[in-house]
C-alpha atoms as a PDB file:
ATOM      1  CA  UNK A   1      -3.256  32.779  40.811  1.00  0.00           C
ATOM      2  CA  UNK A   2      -3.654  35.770  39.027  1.00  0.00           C
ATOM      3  CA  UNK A   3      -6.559  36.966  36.500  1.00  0.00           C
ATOM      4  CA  UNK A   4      -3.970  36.857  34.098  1.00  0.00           C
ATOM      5  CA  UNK A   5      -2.385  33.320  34.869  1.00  0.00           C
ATOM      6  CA  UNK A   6      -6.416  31.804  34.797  1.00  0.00           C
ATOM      7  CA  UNK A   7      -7.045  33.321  31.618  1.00  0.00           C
ATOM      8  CA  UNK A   8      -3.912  31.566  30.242  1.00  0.00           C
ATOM      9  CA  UNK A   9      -4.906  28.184  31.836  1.00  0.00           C
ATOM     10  CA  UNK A  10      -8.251  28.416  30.455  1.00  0.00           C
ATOM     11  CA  UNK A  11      -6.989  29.373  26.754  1.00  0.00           C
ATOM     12  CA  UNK A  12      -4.296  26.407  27.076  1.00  0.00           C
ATOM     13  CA  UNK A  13      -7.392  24.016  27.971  1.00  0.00           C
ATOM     14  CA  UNK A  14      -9.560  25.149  25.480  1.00  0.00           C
ATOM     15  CA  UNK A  15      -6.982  24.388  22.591  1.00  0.00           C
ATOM     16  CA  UNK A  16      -5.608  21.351  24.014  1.00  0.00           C
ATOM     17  CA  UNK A  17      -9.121  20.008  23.874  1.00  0.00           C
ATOM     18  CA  UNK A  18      -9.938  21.499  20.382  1.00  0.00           C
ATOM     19  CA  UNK A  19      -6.664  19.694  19.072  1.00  0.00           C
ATOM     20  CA  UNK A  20      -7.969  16.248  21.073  1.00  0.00           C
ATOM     21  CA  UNK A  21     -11.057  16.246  19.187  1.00  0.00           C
ATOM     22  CA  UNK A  22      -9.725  17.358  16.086  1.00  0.00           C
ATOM     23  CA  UNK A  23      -7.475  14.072  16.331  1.00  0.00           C
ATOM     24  CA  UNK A  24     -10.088  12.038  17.248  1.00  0.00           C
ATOM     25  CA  UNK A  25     -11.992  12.750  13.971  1.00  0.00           C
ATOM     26  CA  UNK A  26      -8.858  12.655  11.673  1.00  0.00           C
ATOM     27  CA  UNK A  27      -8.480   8.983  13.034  1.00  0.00           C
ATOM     28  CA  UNK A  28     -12.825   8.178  12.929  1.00  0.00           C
ATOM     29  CA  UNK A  29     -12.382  10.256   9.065  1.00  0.00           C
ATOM     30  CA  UNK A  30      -9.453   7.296   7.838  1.00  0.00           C
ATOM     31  CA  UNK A  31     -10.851   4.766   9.512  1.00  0.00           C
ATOM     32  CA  UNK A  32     -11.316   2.935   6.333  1.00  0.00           C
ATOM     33  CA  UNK A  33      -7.835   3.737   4.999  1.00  0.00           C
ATOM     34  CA  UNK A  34      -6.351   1.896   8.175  1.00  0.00           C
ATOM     35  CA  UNK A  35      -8.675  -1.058   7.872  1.00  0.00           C
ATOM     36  CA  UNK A  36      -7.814  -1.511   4.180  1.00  0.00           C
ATOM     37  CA  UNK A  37      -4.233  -1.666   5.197  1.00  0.00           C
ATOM     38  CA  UNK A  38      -4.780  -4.052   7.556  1.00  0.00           C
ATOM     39  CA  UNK A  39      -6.883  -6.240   4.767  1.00  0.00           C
ATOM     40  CA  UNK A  40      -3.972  -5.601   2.335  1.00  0.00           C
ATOM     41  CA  UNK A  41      -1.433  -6.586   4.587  1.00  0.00           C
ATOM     42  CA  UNK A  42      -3.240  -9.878   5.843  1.00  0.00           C
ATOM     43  CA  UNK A  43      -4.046 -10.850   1.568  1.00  0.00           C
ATOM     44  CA  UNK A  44      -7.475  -9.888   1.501  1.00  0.00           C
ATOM     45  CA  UNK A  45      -7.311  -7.930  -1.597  1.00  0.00           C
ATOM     46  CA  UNK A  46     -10.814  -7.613  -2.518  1.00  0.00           C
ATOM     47  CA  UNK A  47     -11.893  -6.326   1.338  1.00  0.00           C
ATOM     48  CA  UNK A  48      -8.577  -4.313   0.791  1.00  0.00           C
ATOM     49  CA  UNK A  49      -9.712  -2.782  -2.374  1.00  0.00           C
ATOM     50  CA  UNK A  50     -13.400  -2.170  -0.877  1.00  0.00           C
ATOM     51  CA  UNK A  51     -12.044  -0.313   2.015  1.00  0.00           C
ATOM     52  CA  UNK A  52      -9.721   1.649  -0.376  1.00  0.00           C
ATOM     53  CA  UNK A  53     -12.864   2.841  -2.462  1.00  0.00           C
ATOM     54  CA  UNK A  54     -14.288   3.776   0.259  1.00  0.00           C
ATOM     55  CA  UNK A  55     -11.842   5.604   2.253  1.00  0.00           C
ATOM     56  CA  UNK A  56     -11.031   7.610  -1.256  1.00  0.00           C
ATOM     57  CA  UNK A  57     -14.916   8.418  -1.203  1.00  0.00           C
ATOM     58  CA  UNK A  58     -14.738  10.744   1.438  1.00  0.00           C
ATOM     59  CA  UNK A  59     -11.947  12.743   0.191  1.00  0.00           C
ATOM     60  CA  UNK A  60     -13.621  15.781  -1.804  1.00  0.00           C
ATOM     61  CA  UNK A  61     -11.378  18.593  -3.510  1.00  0.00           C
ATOM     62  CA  UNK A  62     -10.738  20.328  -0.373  1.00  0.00           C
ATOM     63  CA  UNK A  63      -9.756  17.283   1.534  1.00  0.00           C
ATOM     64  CA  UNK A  64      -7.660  15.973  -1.002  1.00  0.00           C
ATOM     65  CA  UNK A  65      -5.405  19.090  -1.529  1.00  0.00           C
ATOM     66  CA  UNK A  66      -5.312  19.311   2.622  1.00  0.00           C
ATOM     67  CA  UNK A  67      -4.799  15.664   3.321  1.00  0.00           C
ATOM     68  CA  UNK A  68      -2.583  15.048  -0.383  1.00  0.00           C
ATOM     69  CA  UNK A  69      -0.347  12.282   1.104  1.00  0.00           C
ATOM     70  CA  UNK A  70      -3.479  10.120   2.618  1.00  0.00           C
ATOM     71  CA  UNK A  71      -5.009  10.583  -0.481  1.00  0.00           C
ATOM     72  CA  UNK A  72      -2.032   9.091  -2.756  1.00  0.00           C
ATOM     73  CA  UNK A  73      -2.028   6.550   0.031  1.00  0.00           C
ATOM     74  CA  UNK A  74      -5.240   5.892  -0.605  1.00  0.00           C
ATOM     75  CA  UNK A  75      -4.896   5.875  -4.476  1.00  0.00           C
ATOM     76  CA  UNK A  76      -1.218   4.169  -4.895  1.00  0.00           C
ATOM     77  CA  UNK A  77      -2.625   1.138  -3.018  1.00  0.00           C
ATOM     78  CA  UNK A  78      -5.766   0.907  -4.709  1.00  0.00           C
ATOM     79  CA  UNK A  79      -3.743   0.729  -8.157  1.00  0.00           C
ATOM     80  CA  UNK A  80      -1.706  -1.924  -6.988  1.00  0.00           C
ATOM     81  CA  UNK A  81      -4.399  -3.876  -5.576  1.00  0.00           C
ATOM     82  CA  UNK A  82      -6.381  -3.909  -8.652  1.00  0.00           C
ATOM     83  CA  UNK A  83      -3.265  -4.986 -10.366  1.00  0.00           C
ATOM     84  CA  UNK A  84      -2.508  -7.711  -7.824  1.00  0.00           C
ATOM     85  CA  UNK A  85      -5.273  -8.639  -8.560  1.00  0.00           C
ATOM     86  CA  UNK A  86      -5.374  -9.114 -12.462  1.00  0.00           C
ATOM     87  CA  UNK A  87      -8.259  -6.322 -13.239  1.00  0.00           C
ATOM     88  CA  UNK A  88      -5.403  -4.480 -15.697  1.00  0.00           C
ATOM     89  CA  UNK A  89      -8.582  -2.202 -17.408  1.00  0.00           C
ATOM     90  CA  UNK A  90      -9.518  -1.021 -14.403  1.00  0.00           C
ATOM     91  CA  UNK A  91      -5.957  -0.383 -13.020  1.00  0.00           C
ATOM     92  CA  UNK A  92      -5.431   1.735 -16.344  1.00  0.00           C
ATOM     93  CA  UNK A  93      -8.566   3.462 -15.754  1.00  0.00           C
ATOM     94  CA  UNK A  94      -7.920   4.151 -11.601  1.00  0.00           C
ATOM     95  CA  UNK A  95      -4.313   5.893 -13.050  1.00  0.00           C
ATOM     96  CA  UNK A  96      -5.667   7.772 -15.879  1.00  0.00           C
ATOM     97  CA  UNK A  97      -7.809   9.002 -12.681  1.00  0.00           C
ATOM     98  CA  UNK A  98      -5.307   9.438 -10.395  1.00  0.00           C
ATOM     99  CA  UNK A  99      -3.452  12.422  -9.189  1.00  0.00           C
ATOM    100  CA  UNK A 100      -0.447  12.697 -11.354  1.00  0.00           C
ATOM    101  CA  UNK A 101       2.538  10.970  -9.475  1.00  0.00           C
ATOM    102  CA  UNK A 102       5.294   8.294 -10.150  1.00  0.00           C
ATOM    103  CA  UNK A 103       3.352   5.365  -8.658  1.00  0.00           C
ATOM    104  CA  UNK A 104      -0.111   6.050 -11.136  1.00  0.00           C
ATOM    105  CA  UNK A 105       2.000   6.096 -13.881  1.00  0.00           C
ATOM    106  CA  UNK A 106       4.165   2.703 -13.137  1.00  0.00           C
ATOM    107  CA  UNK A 107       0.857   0.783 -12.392  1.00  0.00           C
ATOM    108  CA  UNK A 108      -0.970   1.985 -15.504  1.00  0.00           C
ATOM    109  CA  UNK A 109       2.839   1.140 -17.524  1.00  0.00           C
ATOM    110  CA  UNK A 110       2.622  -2.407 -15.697  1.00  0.00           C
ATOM    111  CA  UNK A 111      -0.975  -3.284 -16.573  1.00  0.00           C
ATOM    112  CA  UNK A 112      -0.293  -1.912 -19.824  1.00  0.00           C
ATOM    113  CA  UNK A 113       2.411  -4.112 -20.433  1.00  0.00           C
ATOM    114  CA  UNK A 114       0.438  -7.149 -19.066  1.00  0.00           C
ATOM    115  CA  UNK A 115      -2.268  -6.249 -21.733  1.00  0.00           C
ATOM    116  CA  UNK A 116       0.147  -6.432 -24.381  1.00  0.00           C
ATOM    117  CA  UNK A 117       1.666  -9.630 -23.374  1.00  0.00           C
ATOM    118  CA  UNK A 118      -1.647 -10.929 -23.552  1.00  0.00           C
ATOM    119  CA  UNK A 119      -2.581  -9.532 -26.904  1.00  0.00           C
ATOM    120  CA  UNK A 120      -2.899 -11.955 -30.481  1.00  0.00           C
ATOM    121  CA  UNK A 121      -2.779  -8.634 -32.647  1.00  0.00           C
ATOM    122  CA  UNK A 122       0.446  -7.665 -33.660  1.00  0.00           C
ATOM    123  CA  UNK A 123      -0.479  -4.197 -34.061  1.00  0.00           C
ATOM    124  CA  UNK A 124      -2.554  -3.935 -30.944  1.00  0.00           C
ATOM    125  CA  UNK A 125       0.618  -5.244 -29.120  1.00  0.00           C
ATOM    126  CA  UNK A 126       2.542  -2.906 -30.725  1.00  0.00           C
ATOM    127  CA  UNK A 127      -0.275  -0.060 -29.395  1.00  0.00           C
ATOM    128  CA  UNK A 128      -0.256  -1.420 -25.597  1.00  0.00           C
ATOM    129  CA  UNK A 129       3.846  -1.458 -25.683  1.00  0.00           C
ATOM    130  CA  UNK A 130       3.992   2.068 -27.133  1.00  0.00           C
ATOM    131  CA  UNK A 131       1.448   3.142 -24.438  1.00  0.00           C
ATOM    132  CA  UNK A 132       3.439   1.393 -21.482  1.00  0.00           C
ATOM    133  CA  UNK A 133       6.685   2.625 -22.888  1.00  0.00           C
ATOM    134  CA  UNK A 134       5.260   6.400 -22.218  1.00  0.00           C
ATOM    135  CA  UNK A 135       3.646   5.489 -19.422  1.00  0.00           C
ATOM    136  CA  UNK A 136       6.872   4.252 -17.718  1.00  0.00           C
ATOM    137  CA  UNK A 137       8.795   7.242 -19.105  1.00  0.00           C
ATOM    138  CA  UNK A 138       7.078   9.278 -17.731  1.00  0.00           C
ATOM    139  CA  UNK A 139       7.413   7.474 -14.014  1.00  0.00           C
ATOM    140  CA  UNK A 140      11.097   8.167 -14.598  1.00  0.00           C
ATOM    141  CA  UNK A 141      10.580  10.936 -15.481  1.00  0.00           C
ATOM    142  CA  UNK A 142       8.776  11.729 -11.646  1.00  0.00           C
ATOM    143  CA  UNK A 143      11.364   9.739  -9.805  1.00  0.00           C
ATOM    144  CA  UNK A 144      14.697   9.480 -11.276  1.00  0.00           C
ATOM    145  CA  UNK A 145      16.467   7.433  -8.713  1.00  0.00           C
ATOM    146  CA  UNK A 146      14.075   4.354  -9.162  1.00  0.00           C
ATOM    147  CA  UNK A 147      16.058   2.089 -10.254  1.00  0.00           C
ATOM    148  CA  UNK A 148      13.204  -0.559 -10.665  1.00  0.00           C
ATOM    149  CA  UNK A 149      11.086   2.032 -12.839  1.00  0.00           C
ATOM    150  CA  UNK A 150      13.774   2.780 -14.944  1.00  0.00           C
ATOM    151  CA  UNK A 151      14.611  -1.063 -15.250  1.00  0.00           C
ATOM    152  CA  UNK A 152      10.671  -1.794 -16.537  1.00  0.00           C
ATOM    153  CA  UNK A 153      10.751   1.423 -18.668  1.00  0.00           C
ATOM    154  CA  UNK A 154      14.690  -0.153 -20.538  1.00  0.00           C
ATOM    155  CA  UNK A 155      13.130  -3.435 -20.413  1.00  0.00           C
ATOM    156  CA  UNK A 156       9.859  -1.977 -22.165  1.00  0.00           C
ATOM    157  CA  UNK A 157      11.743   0.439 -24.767  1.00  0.00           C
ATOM    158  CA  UNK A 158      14.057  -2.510 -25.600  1.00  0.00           C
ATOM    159  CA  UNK A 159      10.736  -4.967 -26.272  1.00  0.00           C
ATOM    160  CA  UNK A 160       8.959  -2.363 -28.147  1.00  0.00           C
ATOM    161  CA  UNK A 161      12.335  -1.668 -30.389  1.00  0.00           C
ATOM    162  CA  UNK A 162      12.546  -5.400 -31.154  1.00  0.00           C
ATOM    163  CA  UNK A 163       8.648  -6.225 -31.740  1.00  0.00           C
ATOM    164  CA  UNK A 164       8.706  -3.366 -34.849  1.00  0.00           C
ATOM    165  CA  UNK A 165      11.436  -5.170 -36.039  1.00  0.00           C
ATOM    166  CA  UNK A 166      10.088  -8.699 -35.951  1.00  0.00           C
ATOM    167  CA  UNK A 167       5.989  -7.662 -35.766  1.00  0.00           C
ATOM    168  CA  UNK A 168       5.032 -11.363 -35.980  1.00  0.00           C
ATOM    169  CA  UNK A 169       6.395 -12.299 -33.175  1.00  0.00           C
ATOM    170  CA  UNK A 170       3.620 -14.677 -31.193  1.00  0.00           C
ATOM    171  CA  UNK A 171       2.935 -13.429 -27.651  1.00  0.00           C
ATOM    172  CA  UNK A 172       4.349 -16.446 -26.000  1.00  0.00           C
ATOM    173  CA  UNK A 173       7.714 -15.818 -27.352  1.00  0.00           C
ATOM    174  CA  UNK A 174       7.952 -12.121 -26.652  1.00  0.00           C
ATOM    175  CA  UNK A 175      10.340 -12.094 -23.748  1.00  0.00           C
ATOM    176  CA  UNK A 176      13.124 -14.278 -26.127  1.00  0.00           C
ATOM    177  CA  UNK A 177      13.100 -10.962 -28.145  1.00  0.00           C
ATOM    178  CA  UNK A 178      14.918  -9.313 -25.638  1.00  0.00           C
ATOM    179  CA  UNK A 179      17.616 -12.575 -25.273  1.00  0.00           C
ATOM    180  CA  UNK A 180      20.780 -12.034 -28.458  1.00  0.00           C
ATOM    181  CA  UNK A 181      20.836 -14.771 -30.485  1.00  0.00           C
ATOM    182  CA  UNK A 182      23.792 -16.211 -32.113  1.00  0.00           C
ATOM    183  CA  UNK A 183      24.731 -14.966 -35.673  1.00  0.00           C
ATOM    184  CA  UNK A 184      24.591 -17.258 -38.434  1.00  0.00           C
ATOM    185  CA  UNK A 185      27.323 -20.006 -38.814  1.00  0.00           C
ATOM    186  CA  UNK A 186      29.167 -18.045 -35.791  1.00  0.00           C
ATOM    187  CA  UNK A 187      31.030 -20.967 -33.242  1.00  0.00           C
ATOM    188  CA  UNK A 188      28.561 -21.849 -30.750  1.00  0.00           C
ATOM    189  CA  UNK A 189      29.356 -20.681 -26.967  1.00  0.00           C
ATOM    190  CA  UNK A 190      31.168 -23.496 -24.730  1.00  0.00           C
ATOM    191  CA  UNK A 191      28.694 -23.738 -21.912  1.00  0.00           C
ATOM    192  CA  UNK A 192      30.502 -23.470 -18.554  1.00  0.00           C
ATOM    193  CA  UNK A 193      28.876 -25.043 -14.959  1.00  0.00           C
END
């Protein structure tokens, strides 16, 4: 073999080993991302949402502009997890956090919307709607062809538009604001089935 041809040999080695090792700490570095999924996948939502933390801990600026899709992994999961698991305030807060992307602003629009199911205050309803109704616009607005985004965002608009007409609506009736009802001394339906 030729000087040449050894020299070659030795430079392919070198690099194959520098990109060995350089895979070898990219899979030690998410570590924590992979065991969250695992938790998330087998229910373990808190474990899940520990892992998550900590796995978005060791992204730093640099890291998350260089490794931008682990890091919205890391985040987008997160966000639902904390909404799975009923913590809406910190969901909204996670989001508000959260690079800006489709999936931060349909969790903060869900847990929004969850608040103001929840709420007695008319006009505090009215607030959390408004808020969700952006929120979700604005998720559209990212991904257009999401049909299920743009369903919640109609379904949200539609709720909003009714509750300022009928503010005193109580909270456990606010999904019949969305149903028509009949007009006054109209023929009632014949029910078919």
């Amino acid at each position: 073999m030729t000087s040449i041809g050894r020299a070659a040999v030795a430079v392919l080695t070198v690099l194959v080993l520098i990109a060995g090792t350089a895979a070898l700490v990219y899979a030690r570095w998410t570590g924590p991302t992979a065991d969250a999924d695992a938790s998330l996948a087998n229910s373990r939502y808190e474990q899940a949402l520990a892992g998550y933390k900590e796995a978005e801990a060791r992204f730093d600026k640099f890291a998350r502009q260089l490794f931008a899709a682990d890091y919205a992994h890391v985040i987008e999961n997160q966000l639902w997890t904390l909404y799975r698991l009923q913590r809406y305030d910190e969901t909204i807060d996670k989001a508000q956090a959260a690079p800006e992307n489709a999936q931060s602003h349909f969790w903060a629009g869900c847990a929004l919307f969850e608040k103001a199911r929840a709420e007695e205050k008319t006009d505090a309803r009215l607030g959390w709607l408004t808020r969700a109704e952006e929120e979700f616009r604005r998720a559209v607005e990212a991904t257009p062809d999401d049909w299920d985004t743009k369903y919640d965002f109609e379904l949200v608009t539609k709720l909003a538009a009714e509750l300022r007409k009928q503010p005193k609506t109580p909270p456990n009736q606010l999904m019949q604001l969305l149903r028509p009802q009949p007009k006054p001394g109209a023929k009632p339906t014949k029910r078919v089935g």
